[in-house]
C-alpha atoms as a PDB file:
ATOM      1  CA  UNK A   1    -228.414  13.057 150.580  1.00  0.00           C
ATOM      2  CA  UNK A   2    -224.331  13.800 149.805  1.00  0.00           C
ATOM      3  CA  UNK A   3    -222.617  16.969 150.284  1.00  0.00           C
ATOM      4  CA  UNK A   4    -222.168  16.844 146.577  1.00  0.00           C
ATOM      5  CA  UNK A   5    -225.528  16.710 145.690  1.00  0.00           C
ATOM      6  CA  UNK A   6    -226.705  18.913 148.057  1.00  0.00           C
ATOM      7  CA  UNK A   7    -224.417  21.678 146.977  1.00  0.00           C
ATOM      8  CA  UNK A   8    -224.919  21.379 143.685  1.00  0.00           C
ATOM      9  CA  UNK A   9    -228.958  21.607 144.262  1.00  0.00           C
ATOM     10  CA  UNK A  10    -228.212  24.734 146.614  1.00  0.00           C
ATOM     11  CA  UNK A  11    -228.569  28.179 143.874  1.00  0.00           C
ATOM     12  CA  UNK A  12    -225.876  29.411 145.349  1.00  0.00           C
ATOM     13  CA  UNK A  13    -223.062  26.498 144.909  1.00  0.00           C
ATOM     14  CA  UNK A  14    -225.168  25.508 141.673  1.00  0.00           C
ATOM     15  CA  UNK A  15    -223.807  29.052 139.857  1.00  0.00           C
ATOM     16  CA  UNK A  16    -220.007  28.463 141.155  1.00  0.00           C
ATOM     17  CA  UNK A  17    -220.580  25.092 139.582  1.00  0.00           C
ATOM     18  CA  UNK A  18    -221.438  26.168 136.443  1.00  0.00           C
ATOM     19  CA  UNK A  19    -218.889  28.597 136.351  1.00  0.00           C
ATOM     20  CA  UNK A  20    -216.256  26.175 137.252  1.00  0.00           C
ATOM     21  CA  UNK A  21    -217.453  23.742 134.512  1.00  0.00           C
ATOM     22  CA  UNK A  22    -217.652  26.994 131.639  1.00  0.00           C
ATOM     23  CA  UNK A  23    -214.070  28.074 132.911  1.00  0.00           C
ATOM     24  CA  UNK A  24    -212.788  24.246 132.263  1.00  0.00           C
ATOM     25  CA  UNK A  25    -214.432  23.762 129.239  1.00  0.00           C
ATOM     26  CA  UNK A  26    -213.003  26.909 127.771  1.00  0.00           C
ATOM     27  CA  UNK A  27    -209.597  25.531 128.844  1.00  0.00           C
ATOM     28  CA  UNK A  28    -210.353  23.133 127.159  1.00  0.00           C
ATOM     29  CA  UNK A  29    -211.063  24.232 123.943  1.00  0.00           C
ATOM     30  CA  UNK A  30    -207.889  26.612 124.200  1.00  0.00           C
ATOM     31  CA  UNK A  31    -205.653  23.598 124.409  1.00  0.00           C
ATOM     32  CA  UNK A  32    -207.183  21.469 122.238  1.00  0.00           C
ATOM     33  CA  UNK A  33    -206.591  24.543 119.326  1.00  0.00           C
ATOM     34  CA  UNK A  34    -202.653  25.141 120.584  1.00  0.00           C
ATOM     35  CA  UNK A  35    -202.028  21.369 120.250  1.00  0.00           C
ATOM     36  CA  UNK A  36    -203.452  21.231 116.372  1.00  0.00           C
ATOM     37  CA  UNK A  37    -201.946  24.619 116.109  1.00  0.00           C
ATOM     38  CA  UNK A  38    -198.194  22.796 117.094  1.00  0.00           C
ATOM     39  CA  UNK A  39    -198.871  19.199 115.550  1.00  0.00           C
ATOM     40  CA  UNK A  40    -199.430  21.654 112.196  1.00  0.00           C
ATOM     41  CA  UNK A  41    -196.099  23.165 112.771  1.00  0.00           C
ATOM     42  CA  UNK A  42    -194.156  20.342 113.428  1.00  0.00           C
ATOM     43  CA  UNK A  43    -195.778  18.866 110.178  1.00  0.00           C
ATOM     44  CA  UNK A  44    -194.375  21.101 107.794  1.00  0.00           C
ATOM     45  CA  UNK A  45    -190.895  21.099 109.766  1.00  0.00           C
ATOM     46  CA  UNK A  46    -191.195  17.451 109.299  1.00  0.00           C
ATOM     47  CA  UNK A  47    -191.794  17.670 105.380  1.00  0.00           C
ATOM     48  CA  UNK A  48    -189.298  20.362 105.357  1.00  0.00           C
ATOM     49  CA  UNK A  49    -186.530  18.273 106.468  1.00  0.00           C
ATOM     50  CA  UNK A  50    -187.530  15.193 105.085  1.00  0.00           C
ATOM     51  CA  UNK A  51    -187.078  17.297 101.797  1.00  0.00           C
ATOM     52  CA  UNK A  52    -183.503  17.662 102.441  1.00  0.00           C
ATOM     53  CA  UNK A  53    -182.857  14.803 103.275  1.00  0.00           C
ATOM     54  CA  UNK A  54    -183.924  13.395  99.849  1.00  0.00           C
ATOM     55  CA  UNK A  55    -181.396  16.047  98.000  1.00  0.00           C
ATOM     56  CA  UNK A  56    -178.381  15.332  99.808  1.00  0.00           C
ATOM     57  CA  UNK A  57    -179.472  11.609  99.103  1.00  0.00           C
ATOM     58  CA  UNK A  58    -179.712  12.546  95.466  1.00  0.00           C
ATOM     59  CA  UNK A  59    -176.561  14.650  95.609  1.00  0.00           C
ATOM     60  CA  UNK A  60    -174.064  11.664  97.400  1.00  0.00           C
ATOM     61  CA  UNK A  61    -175.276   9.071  94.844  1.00  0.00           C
ATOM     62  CA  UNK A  62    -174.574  11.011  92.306  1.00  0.00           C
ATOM     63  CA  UNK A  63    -171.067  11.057  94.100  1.00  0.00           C
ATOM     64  CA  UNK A  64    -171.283   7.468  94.279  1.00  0.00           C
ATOM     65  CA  UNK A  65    -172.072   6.915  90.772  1.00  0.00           C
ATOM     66  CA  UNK A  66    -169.238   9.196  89.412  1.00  0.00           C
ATOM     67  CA  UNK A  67    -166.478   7.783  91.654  1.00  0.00           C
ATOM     68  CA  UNK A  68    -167.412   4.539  89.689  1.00  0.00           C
ATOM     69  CA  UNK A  69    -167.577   5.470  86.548  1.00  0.00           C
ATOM     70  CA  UNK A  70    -163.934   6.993  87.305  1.00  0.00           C
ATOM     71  CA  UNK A  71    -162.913   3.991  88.398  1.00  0.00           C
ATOM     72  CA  UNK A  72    -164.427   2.071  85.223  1.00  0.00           C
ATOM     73  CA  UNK A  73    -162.430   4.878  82.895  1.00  0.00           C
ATOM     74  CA  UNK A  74    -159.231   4.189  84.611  1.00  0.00           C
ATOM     75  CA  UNK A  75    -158.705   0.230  85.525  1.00  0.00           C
ATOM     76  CA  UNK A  76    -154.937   0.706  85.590  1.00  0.00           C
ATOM     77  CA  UNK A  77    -155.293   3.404  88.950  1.00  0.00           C
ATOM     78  CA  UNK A  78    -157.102   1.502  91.916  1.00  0.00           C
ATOM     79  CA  UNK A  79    -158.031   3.514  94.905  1.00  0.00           C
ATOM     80  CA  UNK A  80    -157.062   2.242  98.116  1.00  0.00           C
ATOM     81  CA  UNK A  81    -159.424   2.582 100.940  1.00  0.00           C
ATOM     82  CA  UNK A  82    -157.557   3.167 104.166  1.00  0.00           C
ATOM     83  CA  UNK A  83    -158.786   1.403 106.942  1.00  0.00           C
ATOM     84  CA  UNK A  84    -157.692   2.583 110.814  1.00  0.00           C
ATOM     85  CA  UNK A  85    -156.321  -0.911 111.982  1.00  0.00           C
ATOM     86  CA  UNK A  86    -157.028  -1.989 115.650  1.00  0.00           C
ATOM     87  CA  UNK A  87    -154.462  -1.458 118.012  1.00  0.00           C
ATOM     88  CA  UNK A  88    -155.692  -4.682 120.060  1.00  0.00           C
ATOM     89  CA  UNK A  89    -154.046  -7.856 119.682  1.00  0.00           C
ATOM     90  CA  UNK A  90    -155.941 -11.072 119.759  1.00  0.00           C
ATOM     91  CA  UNK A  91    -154.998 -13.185 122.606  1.00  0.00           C
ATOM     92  CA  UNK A  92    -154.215 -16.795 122.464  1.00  0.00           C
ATOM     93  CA  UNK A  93    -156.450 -19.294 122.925  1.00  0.00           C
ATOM     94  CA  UNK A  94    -156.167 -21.030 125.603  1.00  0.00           C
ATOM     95  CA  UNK A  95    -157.979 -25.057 126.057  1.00  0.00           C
ATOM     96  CA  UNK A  96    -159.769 -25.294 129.483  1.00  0.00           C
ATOM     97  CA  UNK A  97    -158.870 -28.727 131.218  1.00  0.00           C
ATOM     98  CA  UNK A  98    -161.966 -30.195 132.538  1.00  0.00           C
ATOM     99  CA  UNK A  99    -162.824 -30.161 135.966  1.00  0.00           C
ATOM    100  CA  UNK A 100    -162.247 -32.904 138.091  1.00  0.00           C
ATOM    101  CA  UNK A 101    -164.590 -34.127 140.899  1.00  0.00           C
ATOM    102  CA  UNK A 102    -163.609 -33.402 144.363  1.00  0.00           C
ATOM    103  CA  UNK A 103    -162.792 -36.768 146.577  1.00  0.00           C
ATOM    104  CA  UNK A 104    -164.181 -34.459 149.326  1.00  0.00           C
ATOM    105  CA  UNK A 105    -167.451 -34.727 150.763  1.00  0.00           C
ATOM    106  CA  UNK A 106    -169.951 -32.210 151.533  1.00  0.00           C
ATOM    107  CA  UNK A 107    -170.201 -31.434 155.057  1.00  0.00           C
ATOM    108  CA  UNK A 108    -173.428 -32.008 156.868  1.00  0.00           C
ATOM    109  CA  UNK A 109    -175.013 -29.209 158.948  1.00  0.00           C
ATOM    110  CA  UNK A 110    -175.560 -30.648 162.181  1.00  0.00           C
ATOM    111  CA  UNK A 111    -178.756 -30.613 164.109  1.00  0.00           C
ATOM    112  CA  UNK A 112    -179.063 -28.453 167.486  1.00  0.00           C
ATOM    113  CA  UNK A 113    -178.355 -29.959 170.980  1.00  0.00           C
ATOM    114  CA  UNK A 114    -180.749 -27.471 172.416  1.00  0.00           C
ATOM    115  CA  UNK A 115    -182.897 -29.918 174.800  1.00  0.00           C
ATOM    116  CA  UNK A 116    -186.818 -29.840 173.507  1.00  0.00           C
ATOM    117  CA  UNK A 117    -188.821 -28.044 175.828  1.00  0.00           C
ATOM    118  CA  UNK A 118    -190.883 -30.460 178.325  1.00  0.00           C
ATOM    119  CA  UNK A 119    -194.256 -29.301 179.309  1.00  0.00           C
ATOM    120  CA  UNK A 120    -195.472 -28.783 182.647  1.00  0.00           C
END
């Protein structure tokens, strides 16, 4: 028979048990109602934004869609878009010459003069 066991058959480490296991299931319980009490929160921040999003969607096409006609009304006035040019320069191209094989040949690692051991 364990330790385990045998405490847990004792009365007196039985009732610590059982209070241990009532205190963790209560802890348990709390969490589990905080987390659906936060996942409920974040929910309607989630709709919330998602809600304004959708307006200021609404709100730049309708930017978008009186620039054009603008530009439809008046084909004589063009808007020019300016663009930040890049103040790096492309660099020439340059043709690689291919590589020619070296008339040298590899050196050898040579073996060890150590003398072999004799046996005795």
């Amino acid at each position: 028979m364990g330790k385990k066991s045998r405490k847990l058959r004792s009365p007196k480490y039985a009732k610590k048990a059982a209070t241990l296991r009532a205190m963790v299931q209560k802890l348990k319980s709390k969490t589990e109602s905080v987390v659906e009490e936060v996942v409920e929160v974040i929910a309607e921040q989630v709709v919330d934004i998602a809600e304004k999003a959708d307006k200021l969607l609404d709100q730049t096409q309708e930017k978008v869609d009186s620039l054009k006609t603008n530009v439809d009304n008046n084909p004589t006035k063009s808007q020019k878009t300016t663009r930040k040019r890049s103040s790096t320069t492309k660099k020439a191209t340059t043709t690689k010459k291919p590589r020619t094989r070296s008339t040298r040949t590899r050196k050898r690692k040579t073996t060890s003069t150590k003398p072999a051991n004799t046996a005795k």
